[in-house]
Each structure stands twice: as structure tokens, then as C-alpha cells.
N, C-alpha and C. Protein backbone atom coordinates (compact mmCIF):
# COMPACT_ATOMS: atom_id res chain seq x y z
N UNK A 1 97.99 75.77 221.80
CA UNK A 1 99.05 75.13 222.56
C UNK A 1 99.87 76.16 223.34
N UNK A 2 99.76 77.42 223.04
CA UNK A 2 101.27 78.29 223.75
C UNK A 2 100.04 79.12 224.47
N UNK A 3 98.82 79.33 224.66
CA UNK A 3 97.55 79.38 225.31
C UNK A 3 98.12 78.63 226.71
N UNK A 4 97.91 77.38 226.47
CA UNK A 4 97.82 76.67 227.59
C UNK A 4 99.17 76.56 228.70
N UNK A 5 100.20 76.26 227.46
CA UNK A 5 101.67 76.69 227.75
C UNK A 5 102.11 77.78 228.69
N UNK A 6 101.74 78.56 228.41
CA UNK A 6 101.59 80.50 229.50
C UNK A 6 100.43 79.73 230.81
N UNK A 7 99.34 79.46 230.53
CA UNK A 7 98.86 79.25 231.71
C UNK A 7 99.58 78.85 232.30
N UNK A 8 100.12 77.83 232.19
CA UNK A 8 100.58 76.72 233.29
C UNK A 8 101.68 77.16 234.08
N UNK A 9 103.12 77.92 233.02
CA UNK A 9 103.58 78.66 233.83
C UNK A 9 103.48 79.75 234.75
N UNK A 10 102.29 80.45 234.51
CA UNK A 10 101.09 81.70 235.34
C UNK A 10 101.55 80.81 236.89
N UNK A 11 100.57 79.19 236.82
CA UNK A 11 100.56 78.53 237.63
C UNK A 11 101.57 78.20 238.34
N UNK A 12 102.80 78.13 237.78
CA UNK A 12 103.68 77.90 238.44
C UNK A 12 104.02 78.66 239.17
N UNK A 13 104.47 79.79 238.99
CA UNK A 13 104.99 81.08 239.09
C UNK A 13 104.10 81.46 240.27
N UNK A 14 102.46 81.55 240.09
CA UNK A 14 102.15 82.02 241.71
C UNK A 14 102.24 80.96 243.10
N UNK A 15 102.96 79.53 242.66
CA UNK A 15 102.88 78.47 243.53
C UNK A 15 104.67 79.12 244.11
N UNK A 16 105.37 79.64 243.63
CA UNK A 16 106.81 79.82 243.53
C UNK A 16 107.12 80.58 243.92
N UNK A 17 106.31 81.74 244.04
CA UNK A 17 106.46 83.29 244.16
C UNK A 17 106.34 83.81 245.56
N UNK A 18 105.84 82.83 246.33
CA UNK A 18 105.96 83.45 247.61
C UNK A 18 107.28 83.96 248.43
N UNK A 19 106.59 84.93 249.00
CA UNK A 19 108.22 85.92 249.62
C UNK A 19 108.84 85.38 250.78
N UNK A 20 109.63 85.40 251.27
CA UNK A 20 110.16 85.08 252.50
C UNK A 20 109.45 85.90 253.80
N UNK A 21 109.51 85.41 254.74
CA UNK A 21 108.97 86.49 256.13
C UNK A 21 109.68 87.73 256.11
N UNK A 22 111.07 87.55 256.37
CA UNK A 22 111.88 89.07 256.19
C UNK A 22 111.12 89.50 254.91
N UNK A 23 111.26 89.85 253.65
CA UNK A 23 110.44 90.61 252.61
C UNK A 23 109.03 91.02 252.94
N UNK A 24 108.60 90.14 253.49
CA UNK A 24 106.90 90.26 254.25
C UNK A 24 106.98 91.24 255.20
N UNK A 25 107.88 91.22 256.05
CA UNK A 25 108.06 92.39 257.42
C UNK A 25 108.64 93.61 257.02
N UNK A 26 109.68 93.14 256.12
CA UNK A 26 109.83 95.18 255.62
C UNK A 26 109.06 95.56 254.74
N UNK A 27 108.34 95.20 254.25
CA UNK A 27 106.90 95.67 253.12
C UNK A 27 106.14 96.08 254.15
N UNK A 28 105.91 95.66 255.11
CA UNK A 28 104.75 95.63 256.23
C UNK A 28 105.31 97.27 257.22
N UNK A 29 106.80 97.42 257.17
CA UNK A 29 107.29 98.50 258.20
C UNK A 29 106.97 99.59 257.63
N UNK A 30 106.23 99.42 256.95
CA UNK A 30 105.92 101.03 256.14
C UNK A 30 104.67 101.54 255.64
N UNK A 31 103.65 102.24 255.69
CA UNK A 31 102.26 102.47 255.10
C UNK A 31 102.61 102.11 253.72
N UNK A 32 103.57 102.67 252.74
CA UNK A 32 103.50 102.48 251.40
C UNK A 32 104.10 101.20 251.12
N UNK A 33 104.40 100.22 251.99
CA UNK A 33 104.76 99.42 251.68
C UNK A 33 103.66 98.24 251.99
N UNK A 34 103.00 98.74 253.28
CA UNK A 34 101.62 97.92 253.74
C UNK A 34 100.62 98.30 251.97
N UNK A 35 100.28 99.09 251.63
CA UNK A 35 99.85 99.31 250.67
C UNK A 35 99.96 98.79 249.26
N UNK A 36 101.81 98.16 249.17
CA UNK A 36 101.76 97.51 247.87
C UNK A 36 101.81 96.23 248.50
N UNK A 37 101.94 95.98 249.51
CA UNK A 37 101.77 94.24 249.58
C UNK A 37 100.28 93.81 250.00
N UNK A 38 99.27 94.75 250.47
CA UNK A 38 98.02 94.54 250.12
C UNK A 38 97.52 94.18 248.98
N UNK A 39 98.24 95.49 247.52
CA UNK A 39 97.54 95.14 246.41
C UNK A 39 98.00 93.91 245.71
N UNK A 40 99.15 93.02 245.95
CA UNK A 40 99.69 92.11 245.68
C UNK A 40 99.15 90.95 246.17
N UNK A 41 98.75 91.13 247.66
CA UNK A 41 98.12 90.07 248.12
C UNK A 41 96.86 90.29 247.46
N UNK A 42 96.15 91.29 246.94
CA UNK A 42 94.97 91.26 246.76
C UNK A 42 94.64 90.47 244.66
N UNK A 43 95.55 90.98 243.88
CA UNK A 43 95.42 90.22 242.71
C UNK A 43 96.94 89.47 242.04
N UNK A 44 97.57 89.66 242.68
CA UNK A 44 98.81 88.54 242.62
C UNK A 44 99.36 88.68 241.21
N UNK A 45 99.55 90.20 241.03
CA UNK A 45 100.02 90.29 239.73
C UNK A 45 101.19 90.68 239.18
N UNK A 46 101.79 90.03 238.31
CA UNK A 46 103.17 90.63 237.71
C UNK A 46 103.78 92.30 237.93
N UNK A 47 102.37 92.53 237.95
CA UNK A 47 102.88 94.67 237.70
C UNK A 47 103.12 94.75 239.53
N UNK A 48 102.18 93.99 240.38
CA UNK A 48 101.88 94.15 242.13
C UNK A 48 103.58 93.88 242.37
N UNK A 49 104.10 92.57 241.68
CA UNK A 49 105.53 91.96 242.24
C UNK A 49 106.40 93.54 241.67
N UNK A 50 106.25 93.38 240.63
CA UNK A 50 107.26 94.75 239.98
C UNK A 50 107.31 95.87 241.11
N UNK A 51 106.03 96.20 241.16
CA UNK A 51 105.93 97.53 242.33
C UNK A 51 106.43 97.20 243.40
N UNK A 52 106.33 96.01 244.22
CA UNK A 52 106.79 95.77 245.47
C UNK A 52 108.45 95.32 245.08
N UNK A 53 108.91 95.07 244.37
CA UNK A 53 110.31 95.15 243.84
C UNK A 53 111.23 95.81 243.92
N UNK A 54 110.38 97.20 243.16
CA UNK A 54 110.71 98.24 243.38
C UNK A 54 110.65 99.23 244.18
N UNK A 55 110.24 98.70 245.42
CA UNK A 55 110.08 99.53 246.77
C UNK A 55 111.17 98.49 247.54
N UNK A 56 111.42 97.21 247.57
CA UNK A 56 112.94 96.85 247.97
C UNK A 56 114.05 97.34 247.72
N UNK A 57 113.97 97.88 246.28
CA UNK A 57 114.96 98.02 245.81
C UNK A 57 115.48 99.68 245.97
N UNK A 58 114.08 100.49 246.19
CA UNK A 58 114.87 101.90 246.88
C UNK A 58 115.74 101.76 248.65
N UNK A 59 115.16 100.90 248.95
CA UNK A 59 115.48 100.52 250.67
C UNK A 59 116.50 99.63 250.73
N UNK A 60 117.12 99.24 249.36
CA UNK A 60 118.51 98.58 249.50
C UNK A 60 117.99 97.04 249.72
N UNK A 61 117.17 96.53 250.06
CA UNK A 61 116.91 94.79 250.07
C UNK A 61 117.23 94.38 248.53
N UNK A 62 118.63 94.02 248.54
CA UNK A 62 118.54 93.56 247.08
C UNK A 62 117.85 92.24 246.58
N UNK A 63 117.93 91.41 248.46
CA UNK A 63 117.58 90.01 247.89
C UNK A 63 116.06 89.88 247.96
N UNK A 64 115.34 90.63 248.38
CA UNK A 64 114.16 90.69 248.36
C UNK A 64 113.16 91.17 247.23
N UNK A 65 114.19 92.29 246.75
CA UNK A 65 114.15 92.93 244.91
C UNK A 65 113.89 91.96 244.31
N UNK A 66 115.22 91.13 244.52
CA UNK A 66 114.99 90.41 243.34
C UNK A 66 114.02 89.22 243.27
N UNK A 67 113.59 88.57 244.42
CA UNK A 67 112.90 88.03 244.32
C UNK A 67 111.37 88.45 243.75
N UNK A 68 111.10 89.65 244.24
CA UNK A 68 110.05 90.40 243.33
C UNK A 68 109.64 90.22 242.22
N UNK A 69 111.26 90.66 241.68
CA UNK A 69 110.67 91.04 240.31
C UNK A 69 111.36 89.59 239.65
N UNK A 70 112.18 88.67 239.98
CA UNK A 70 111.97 87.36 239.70
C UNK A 70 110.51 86.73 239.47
N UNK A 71 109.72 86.91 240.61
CA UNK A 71 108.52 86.53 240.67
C UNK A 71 107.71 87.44 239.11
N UNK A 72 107.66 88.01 238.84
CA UNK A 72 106.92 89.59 238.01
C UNK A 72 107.53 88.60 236.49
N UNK A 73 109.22 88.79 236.52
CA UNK A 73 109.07 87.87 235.10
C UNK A 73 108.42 86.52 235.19
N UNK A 74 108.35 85.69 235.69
CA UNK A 74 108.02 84.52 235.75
C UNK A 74 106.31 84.50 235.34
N UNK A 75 105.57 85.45 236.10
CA UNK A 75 104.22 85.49 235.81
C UNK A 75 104.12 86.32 234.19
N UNK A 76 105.53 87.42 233.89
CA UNK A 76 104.95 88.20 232.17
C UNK A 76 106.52 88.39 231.89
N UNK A 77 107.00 87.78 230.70
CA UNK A 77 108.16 87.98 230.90
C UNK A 77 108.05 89.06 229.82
N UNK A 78 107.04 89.68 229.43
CA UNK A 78 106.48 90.92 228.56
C UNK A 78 107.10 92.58 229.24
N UNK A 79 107.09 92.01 230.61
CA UNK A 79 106.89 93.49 231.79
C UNK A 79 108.79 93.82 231.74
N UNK A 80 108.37 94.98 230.95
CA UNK A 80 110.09 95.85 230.88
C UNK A 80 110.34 96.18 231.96
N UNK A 81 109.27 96.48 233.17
CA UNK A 81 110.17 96.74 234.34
C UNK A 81 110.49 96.13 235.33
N UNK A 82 110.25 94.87 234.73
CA UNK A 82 110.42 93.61 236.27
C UNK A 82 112.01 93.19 235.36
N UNK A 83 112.31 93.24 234.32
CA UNK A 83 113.65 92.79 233.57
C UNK A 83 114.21 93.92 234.14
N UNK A 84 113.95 95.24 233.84
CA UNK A 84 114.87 96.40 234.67
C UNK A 84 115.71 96.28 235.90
N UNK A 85 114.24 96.40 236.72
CA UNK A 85 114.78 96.12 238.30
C UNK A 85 115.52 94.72 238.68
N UNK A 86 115.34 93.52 237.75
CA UNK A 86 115.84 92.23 237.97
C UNK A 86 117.48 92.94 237.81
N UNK A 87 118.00 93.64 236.59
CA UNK A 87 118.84 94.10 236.25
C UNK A 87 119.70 94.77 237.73
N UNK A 88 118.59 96.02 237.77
CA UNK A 88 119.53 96.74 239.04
C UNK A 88 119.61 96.28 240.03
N UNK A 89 118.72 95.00 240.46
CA UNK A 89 119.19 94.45 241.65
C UNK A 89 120.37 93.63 241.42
């Protein structure tokens, strides 16, 4: 039952998680930022949101941070550094 329970929220969470255009365009203004929103687009994973989180969050986008790593707990609420950065944003 808590099997299926986690799936579903998995499910939710990548239906939810999409970024806004602004977050999309400053990820995009940068090679290292084209780079983590590739690997994010590429397996849509809790650690991908964390990392791209945490590249808002050196560039001052707080609201984009947090949506990140909003997104990152929602898919593992296991990941200490998506609670971190949720924190410092």
C-alpha cells in the first residue's frame, strides 16, 4: 500500500512540477545552466530539480529556487538537499 502510495505522488509531482518560462530562460542563459536543464529534461529527477535549484539559487531567483526544489521534495522528500535549499530560498 505505501508502494503504490509514493507512486502516485511521483505522479503527481512530475504533472506539477513544471517551471515557469522565466525559470526556463534563465537556466537556458547559461551553458551550465543549459546543461542542468537538459539533464532534468532528460530523467525528471528529484536530484536534476535539486541541482537546477541550486543554480537559481546562486543567481538570486529565489522564486524559481524554490520552485525547484519544491518540485525535488515532492518527487523524494528523502533528498536533504532539496529541504536545504527549500530552506535558503
Amino acid at each position: 500500500m505505501l508502494v503504490a502510495s509514493a507512486c502516485g505522488n511521483e505522479e503527481a509531482a512530475l504533472d506539477s512540477s513544471e517551471l515557469p518560462p522565466v525559470c526556463t530562460e534563465l537556466a537556458q542563459s547559461t551553458g551550465e545552466g543549459q546543461e542542468l536543464f537538459q539533464a532534468l529534461m532528460a530523467d525528471r529527477s528529484a536530484d536534476s530539480y535539486a541541482r537546477l535549484g541550486q543554480f537559481y539559487l546562486e543567481r538570486g531567483d529565489v522564486d524559481c529556487a524554490s520552485r525547484a526544489f519544491q518540485s525535488a521534495v515532492s518527487m523524494d522528500d528523502q533528498l536533504w538537499k532539496a529541504h536545504y535549499g527549500l530552506g535558503l530560498a
